[in-house]
N, C-alpha and C. Protein backbone atom coordinates (compact mmCIF):
# COMPACT_ATOMS: atom_id res chain seq x y z
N UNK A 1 32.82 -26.02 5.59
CA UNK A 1 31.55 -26.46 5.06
C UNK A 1 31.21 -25.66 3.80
N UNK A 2 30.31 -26.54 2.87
CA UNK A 2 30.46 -25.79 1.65
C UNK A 2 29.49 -25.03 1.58
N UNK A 3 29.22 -23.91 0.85
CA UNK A 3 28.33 -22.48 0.96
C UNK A 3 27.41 -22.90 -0.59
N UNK A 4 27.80 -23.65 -1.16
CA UNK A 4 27.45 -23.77 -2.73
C UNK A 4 25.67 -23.31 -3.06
N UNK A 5 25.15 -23.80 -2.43
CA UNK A 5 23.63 -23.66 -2.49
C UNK A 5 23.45 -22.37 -2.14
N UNK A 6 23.54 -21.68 -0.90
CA UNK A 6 23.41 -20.19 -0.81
C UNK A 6 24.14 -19.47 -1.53
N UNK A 7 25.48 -19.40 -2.41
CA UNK A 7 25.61 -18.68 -3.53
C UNK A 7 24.93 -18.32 -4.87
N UNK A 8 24.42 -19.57 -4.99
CA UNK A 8 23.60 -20.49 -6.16
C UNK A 8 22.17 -19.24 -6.44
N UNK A 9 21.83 -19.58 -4.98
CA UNK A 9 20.49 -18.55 -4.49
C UNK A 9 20.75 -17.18 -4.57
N UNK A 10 21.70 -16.61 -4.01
CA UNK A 10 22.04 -15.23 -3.76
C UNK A 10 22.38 -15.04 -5.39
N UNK A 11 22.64 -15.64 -6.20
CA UNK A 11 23.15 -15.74 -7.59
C UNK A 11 21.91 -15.51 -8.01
N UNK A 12 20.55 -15.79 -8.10
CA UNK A 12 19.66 -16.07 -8.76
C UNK A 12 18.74 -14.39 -8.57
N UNK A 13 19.33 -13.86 -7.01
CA UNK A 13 18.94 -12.64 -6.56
C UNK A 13 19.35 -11.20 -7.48
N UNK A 14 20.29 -11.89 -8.50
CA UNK A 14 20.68 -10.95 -9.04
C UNK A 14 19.84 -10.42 -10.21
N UNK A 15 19.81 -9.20 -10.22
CA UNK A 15 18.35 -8.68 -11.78
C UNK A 15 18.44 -9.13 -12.89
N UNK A 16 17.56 -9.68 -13.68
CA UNK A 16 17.48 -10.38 -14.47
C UNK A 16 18.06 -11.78 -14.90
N UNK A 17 18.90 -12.49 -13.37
CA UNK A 17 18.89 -13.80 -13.18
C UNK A 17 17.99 -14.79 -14.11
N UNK A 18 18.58 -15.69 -15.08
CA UNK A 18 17.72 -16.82 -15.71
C UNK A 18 18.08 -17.71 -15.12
N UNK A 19 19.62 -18.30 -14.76
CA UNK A 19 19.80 -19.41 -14.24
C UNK A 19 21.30 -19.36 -13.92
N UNK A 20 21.88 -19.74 -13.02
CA UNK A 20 23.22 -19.95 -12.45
C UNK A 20 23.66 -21.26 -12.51
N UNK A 21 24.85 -21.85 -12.36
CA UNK A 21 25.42 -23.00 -12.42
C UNK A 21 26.98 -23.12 -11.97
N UNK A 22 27.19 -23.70 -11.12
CA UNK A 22 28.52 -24.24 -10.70
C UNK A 22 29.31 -24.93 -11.42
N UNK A 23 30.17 -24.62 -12.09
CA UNK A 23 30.53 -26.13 -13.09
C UNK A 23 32.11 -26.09 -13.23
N UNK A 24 32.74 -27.54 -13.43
CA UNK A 24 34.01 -28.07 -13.24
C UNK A 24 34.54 -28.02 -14.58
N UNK A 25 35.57 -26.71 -14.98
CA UNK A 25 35.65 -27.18 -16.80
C UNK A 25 36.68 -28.66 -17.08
N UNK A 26 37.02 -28.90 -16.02
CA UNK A 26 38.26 -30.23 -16.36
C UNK A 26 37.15 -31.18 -16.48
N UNK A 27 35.98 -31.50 -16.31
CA UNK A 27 35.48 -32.25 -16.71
C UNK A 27 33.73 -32.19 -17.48
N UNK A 28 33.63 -30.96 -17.37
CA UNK A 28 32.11 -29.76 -17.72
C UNK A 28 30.73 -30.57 -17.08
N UNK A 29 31.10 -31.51 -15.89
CA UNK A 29 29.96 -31.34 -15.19
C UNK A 29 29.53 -30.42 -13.97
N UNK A 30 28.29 -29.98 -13.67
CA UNK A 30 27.66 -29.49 -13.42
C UNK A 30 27.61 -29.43 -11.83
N UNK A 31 28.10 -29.14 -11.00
CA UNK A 31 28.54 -29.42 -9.51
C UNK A 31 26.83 -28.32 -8.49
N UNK A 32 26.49 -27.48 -9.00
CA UNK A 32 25.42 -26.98 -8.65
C UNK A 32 24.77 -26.11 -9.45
N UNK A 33 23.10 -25.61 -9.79
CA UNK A 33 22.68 -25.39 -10.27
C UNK A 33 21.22 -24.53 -9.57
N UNK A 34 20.88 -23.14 -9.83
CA UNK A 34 19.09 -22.83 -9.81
C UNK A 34 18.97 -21.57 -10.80
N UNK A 35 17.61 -22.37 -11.16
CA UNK A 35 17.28 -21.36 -12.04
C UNK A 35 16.81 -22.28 -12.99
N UNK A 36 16.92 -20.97 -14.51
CA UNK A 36 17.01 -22.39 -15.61
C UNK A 36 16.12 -22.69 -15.93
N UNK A 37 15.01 -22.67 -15.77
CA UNK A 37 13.41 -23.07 -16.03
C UNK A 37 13.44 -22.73 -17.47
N UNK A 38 13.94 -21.82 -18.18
CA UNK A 38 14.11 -21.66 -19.68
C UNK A 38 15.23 -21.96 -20.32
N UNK A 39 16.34 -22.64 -19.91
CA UNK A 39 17.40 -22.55 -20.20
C UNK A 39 17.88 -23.77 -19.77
N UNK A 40 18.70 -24.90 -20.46
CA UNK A 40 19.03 -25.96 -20.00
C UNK A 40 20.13 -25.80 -19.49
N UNK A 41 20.80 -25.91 -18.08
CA UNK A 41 22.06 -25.70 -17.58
C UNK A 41 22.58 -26.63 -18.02
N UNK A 42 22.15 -27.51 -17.98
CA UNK A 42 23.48 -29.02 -18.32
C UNK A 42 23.96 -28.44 -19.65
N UNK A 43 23.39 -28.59 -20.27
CA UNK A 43 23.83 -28.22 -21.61
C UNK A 43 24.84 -26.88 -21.60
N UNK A 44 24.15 -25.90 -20.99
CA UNK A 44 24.93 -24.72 -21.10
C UNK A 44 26.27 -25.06 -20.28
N UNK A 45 26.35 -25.60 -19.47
CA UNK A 45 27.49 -25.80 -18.71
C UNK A 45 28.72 -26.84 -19.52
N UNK A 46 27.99 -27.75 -20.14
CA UNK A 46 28.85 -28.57 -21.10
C UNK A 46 29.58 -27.37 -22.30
N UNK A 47 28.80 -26.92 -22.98
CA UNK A 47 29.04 -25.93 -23.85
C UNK A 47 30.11 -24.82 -23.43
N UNK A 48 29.76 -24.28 -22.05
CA UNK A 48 30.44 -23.19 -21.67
C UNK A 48 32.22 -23.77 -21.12
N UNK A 49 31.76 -24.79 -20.94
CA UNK A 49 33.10 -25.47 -20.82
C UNK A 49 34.07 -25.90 -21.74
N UNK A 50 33.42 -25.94 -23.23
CA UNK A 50 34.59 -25.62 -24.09
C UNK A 50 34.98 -24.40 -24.05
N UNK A 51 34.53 -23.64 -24.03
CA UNK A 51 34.64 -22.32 -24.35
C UNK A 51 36.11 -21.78 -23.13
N UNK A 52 35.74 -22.12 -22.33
CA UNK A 52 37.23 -21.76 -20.88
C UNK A 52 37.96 -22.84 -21.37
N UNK A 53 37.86 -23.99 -21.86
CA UNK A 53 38.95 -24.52 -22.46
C UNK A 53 39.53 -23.87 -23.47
N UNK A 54 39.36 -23.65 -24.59
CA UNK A 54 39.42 -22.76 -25.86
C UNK A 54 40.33 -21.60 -25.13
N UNK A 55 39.66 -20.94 -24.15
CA UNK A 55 40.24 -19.72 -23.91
C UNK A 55 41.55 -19.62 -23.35
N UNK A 56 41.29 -20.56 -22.61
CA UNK A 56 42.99 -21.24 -21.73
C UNK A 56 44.22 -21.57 -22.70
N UNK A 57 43.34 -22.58 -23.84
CA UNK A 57 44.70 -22.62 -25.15
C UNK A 57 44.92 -22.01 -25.83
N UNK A 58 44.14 -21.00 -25.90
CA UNK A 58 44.70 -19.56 -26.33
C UNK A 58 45.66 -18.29 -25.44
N UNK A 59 45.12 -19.20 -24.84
CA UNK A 59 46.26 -17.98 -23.53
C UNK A 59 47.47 -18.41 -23.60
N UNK A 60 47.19 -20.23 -23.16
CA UNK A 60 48.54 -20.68 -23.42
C UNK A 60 49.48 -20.81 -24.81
N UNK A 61 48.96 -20.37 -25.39
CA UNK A 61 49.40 -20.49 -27.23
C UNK A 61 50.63 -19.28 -26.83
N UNK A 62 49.70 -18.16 -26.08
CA UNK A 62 50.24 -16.68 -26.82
C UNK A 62 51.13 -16.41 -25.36
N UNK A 63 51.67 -17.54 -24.58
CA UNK A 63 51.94 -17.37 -23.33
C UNK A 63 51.78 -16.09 -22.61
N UNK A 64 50.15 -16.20 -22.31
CA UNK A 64 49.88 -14.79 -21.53
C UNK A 64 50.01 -15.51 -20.05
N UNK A 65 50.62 -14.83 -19.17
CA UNK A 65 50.42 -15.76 -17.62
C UNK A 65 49.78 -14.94 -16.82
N UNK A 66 48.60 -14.52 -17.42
CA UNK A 66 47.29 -13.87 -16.53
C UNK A 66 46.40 -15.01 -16.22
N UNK A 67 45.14 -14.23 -15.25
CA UNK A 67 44.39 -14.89 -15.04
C UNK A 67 42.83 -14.45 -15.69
N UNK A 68 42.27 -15.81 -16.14
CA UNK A 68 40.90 -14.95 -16.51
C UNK A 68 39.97 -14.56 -15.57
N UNK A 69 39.13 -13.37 -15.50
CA UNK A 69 38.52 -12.60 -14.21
C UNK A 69 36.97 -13.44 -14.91
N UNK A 70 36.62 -13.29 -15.88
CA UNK A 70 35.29 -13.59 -16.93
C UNK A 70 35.10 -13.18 -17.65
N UNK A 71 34.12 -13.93 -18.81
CA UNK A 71 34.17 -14.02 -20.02
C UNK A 71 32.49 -14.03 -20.11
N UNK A 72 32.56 -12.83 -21.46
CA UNK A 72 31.03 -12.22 -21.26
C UNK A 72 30.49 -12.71 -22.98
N UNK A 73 29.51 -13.34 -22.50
CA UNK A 73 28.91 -13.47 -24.54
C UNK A 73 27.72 -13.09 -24.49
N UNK A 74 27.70 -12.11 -25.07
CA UNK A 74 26.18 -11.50 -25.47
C UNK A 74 25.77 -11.83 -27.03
N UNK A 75 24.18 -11.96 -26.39
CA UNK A 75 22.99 -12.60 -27.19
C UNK A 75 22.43 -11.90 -27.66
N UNK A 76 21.42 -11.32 -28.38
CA UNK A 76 20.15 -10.46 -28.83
C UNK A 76 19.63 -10.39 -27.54
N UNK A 77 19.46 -11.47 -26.96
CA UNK A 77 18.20 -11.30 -25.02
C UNK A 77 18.49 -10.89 -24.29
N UNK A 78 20.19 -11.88 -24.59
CA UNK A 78 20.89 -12.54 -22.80
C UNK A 78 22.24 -12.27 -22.53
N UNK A 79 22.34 -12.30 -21.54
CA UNK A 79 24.10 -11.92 -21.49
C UNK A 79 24.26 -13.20 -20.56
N UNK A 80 25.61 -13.79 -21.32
CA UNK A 80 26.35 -14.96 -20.72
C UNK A 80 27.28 -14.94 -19.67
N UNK A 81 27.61 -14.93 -18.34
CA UNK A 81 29.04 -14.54 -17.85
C UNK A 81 29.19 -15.49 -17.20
N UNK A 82 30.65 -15.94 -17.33
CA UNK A 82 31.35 -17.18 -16.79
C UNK A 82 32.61 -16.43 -16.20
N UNK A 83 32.76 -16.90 -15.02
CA UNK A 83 33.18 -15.75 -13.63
C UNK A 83 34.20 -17.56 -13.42
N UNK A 84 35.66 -17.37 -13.70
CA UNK A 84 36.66 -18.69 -13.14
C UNK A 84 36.53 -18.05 -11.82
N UNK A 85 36.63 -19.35 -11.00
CA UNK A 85 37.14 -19.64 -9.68
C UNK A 85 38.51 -19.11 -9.46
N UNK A 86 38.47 -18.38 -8.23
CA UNK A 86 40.18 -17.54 -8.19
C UNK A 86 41.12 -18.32 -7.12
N UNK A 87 39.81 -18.92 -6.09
CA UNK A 87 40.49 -19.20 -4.96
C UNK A 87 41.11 -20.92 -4.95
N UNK A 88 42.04 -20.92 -4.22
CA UNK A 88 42.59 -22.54 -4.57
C UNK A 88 42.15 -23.63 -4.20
N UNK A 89 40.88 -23.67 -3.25
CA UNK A 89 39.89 -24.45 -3.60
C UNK A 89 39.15 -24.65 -4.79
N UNK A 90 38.80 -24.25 -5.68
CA UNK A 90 38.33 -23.82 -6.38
C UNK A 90 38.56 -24.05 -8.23
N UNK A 91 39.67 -24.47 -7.78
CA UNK A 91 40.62 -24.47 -9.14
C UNK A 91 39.85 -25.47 -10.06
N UNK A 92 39.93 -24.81 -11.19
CA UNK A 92 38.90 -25.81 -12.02
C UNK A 92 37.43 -25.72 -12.34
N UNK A 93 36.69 -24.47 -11.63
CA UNK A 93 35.45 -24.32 -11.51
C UNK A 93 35.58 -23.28 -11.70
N UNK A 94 33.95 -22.85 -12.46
CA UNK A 94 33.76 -21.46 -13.11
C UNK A 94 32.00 -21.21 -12.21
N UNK A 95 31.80 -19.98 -12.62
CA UNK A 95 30.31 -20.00 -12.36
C UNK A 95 30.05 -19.39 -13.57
N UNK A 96 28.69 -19.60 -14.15
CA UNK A 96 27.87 -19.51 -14.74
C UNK A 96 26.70 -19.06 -14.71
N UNK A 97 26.34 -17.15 -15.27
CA UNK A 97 25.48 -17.09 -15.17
C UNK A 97 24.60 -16.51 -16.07
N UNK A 98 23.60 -17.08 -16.73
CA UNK A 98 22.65 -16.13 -18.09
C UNK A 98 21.57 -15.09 -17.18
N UNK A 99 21.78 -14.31 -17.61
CA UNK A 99 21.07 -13.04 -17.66
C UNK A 99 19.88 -12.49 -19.08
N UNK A 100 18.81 -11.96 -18.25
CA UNK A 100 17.83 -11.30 -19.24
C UNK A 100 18.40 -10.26 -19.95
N UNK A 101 18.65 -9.51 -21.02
CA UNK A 101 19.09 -8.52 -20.87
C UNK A 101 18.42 -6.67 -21.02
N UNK A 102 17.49 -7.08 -20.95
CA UNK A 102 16.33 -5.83 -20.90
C UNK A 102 16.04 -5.89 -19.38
N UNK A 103 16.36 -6.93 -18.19
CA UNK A 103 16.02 -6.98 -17.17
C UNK A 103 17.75 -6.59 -15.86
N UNK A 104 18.56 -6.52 -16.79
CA UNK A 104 19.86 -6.71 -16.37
C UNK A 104 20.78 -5.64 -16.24
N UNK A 105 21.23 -5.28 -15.00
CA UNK A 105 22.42 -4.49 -15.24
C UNK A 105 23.84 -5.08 -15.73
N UNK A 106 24.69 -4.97 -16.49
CA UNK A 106 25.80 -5.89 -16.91
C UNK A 106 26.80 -5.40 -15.66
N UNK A 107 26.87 -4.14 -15.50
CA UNK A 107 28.28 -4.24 -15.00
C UNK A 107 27.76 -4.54 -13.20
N UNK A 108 26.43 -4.41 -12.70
CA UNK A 108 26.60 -4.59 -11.35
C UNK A 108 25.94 -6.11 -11.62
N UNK A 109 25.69 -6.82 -11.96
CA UNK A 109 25.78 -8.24 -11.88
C UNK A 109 27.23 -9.14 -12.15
N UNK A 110 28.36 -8.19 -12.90
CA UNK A 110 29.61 -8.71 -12.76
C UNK A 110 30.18 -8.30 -11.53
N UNK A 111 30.06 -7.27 -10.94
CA UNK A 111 30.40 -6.86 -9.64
C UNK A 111 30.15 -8.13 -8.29
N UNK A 112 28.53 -7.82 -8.64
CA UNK A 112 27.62 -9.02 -7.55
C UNK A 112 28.41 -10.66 -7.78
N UNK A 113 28.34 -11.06 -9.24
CA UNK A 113 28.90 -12.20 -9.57
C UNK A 113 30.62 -12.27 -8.23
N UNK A 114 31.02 -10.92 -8.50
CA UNK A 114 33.02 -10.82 -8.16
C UNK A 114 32.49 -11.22 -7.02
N UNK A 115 31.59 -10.67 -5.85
CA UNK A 115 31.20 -10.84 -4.84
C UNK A 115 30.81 -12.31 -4.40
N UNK A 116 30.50 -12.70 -4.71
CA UNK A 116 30.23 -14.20 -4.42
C UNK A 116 31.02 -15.26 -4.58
N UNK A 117 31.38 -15.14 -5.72
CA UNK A 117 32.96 -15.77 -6.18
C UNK A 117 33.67 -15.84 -4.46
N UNK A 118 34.04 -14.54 -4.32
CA UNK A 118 34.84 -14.28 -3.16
C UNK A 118 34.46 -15.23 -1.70
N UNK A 119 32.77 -15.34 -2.11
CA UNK A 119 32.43 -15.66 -0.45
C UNK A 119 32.14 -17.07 -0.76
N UNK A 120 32.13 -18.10 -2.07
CA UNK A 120 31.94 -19.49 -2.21
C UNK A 120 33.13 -20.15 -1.39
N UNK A 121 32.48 -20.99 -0.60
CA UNK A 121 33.83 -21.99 0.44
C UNK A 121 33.36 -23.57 -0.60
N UNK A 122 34.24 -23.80 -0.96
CA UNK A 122 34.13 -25.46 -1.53
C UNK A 122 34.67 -26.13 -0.40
């Protein structure tokens, strides 16, 4: 059974949480979402999904055969982190999450992010 919604939540628990999002980059829709009240997820999730594309054909360009753990873009505010799916359910999905960044720890919300990752059942 899928856990998606209580990650979503426990995602949002994190400090300076703006908005979280589940999203499929093979096709950059939006599979779950909270938060966001300032921030359009759809959009961000479309957007953020070139971006793991981009990153993938660059990997594959320079044949690196790693895996990406996440990918961090910082703002003047906000910090961006897009956390790929590791597990093989999973394949194809990233999470997504913007952060405040005067409200935010970076490295224990990538931690918290690793953590959840781990416990999402698709």
């Amino acid at each position: 059974m899928s856990n998606i919604d209580t990650v979503l939540k426990e995602a949002m628990q994190i400090d300076g949480a703006i908005g979280v999002a589940l999203v499929d980059h093979t096709s950059g829709m939006t599979l779950g979402q909270a938060g966001g009240n300032t921030l359009n997820l759809e959009v961000a999730a479309a957007g953020n999904t070139e971006v793991v594309r981009a990153k993938l054909r660059t990997m594959d360009a320079l044949r690196l055969r790693e895996n990406i753990e996440d990918i961090l873009i910082t703002l003047d505010t906000q910090y961006h982190l897009i956390r790929l799916i590791t597990d093989k359910s999973g394949t194809g999905l990233f999470l997504y999450l913007a952060l405040d960044k005067q409200r935010s720890n970076l490295a224990m919300a990538r931690h918290k992010l690793a953590n959840l990752e781990r416990t999402m059942e698709i």
